[in-house]
Protein backbone atom coordinates (compact mmCIF):
# COMPACT_ATOMS: atom_id res chain seq x y z
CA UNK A 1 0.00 0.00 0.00
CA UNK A 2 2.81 2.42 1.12
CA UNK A 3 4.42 1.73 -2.74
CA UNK A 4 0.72 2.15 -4.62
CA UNK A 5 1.16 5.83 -2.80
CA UNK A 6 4.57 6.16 -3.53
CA UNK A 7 3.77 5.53 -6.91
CA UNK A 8 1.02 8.39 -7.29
CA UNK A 9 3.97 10.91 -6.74
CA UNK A 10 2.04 12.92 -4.94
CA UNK A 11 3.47 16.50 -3.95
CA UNK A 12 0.08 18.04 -1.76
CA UNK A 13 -2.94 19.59 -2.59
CA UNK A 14 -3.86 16.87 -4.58
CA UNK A 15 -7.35 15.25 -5.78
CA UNK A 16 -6.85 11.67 -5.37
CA UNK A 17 -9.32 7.97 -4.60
CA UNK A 18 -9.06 4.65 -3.04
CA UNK A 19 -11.28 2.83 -5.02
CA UNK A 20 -12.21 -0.43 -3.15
CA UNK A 21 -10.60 1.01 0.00
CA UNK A 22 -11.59 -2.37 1.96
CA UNK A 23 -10.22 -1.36 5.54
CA UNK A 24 -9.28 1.91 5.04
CA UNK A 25 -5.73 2.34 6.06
CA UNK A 26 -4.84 3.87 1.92
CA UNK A 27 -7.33 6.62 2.84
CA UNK A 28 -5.32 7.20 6.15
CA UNK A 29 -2.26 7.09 3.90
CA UNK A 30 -3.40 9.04 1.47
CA UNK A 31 -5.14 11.73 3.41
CA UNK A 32 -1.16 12.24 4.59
CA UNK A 33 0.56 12.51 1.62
CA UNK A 34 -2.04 14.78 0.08
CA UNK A 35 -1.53 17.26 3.45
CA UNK A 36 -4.41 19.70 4.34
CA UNK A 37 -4.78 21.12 1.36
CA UNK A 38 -6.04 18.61 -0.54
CA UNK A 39 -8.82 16.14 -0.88
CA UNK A 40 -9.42 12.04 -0.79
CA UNK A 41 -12.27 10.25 -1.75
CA UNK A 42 -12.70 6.89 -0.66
CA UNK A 43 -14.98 4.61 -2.61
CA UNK A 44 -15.94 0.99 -1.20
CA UNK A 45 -19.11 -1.01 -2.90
CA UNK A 46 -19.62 -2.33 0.92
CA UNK A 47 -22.07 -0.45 3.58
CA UNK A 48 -20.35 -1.57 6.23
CA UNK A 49 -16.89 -0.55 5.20
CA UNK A 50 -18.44 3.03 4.41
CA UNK A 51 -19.43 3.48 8.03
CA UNK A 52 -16.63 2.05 9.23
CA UNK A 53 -14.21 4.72 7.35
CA UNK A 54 -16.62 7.64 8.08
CA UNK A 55 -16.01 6.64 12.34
CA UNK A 56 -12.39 6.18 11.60
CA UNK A 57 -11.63 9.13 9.48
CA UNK A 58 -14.75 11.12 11.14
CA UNK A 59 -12.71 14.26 11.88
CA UNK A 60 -11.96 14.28 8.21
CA UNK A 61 -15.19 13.67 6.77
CA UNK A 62 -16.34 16.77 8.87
CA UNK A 63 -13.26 18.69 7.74
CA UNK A 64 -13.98 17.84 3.58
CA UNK A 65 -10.55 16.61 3.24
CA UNK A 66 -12.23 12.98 3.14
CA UNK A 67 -15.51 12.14 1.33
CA UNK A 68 -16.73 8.32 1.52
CA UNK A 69 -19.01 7.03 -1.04
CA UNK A 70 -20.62 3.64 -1.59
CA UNK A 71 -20.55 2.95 -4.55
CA UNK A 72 -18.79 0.01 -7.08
CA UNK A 73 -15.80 0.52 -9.66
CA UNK A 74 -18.18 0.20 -12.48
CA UNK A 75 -20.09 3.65 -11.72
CA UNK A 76 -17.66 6.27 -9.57
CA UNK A 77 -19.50 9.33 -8.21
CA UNK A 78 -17.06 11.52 -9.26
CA UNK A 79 -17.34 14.12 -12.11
CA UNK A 80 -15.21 13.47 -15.52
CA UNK A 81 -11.49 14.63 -14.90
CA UNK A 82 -11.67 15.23 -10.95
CA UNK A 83 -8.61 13.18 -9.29
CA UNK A 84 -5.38 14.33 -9.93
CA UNK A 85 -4.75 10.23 -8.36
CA UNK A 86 -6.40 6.89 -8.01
CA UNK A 87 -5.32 3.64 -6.33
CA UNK A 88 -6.80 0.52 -6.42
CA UNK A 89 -5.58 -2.62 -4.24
CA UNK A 90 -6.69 -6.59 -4.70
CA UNK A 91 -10.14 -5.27 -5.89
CA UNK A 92 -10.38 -5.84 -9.54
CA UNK A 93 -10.64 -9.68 -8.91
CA UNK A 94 -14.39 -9.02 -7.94
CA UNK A 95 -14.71 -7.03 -11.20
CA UNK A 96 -16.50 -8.87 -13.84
CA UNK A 97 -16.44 -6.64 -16.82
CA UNK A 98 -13.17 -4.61 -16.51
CA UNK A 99 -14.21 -2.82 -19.64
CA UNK A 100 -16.88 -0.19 -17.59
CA UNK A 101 -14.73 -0.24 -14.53
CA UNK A 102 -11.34 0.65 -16.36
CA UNK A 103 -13.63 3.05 -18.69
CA UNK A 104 -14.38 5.16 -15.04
CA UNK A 105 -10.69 4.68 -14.11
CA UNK A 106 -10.14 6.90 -16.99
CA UNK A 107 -12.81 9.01 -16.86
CA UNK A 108 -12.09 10.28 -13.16
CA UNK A 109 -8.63 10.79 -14.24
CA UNK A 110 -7.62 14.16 -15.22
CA UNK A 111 -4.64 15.13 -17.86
CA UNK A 112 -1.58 14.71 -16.08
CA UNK A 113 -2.79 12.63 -13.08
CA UNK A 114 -1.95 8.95 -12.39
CA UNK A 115 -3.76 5.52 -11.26
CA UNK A 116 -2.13 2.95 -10.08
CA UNK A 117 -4.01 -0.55 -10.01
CA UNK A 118 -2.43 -3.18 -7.65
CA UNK A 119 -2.74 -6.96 -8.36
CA UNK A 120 -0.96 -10.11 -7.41
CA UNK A 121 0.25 -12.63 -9.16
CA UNK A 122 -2.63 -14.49 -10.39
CA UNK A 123 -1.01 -18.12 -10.32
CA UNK A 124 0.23 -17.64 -6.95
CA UNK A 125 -3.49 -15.98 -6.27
CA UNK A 126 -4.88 -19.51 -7.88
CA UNK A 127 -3.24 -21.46 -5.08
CA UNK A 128 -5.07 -19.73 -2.25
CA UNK A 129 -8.18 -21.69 -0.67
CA UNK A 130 -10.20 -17.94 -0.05
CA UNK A 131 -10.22 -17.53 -4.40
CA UNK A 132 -12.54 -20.16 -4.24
CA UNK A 133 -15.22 -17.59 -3.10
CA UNK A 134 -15.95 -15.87 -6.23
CA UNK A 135 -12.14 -14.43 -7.05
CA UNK A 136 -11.98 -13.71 -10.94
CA UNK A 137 -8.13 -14.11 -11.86
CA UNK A 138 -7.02 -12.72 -14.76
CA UNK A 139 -3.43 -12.81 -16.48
CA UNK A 140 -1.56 -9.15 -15.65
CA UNK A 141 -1.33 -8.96 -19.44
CA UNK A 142 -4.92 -9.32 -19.97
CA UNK A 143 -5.00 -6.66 -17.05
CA UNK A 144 -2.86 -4.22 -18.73
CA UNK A 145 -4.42 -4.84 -21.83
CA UNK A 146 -7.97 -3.77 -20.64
CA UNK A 147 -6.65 -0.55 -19.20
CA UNK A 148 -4.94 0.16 -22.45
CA UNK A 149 -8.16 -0.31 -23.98
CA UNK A 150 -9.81 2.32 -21.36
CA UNK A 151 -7.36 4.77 -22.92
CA UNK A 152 -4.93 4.78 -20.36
CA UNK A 153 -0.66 3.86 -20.74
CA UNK A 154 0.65 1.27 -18.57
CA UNK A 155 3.79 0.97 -16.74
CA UNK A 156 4.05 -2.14 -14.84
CA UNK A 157 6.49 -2.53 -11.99
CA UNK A 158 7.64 -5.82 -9.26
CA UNK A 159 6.83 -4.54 -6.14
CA UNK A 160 9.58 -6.70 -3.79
CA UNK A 161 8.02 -8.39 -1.22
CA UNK A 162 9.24 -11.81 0.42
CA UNK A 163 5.87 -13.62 0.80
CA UNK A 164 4.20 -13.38 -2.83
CA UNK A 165 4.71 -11.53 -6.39
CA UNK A 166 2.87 -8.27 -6.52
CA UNK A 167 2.83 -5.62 -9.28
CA UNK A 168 1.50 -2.26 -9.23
CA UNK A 169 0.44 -1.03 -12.92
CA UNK A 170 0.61 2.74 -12.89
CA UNK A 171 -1.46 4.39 -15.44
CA UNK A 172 -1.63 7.62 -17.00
CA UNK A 173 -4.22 8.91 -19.54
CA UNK A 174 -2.72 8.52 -23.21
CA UNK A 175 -2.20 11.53 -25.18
């Protein structure tokens, strides 16, 4: 999570997501590396993980730096070019059409801003007993080509971690 952030290059000020924030801690993360003059949002398909992030983050919820909306991938309540950032973490393996949901990636994005979709290795992912629960697992090249599609440039980087592959694929709107 700390290297999706890293990745965003984010400065402050900025207008950046965690789309599918789960638990929470990337809006914590991200709420510091945008400082107080910028804005989060934190988007989450689950009720439960909405109210959870709106008692943990309440003081920024009532400040505006942190808005929390329910709401899936597929259809982002954000207007067209409004996040100067995204980040998305282990979520896309609930997606089942990554056309829409990489088509509102792109949308949200605006000109110079940057996404950055994190995914594990999907054969490691394959030996896992909880992706028997509905987990779609998708080749990172299919991944990458799906966002490409979407209208957005790739770059896809290792993330080093002892226990299991990971990759971050930062995107940026083509031009």
């Amino acid at each position: 999570m700390v290297a999706a952030v890293a990745a965003l290059e984010l400065g402050g000020g900025e207008r950046v997501a965690d789309v599918g924030f789960g638990g929470g801690a990337g809006l914590g993360l991200l709420l510091t590396a945008i400082g107080p003059a910028g804005s989060v949002h934190g988007v989450d398909p689950s009720a439960s993980m909405v109210e959870r992030a709106r008692k943990t983050y309440a003081a920024d919820v009532a400040s505006g730096r942190l808005e929390v909306h329910r709401a899936g991938m597929e259809s982002l309540p954000l207007p067209d070019a409004s996040l100067d950032g995204w980040m998305s973490l282990n979520t896309i393996y609930f997606v089942e059409d990554l056309a829409p949901a990489f088509a509102e990636l792109a949308r949200v994005l605006a000109p110079g801003g940057r996404g950055v979709l994190g995914v594990a290795d999907p054969d490691m992912m394959a030996g896992l007993p909880v992706t028997e629960h509905g987990f779609r697992l998708r080749p990172v090249a299919v991944i990458v080509a799906a966002l490409e599609s979407a209208g957005l440039s790739v770059e896809v980087r290792q993330v080093a971690d002892d226990e299991a592959p990971f990759r971050l694929l930062v995107c940026a709107l083509r031009s």
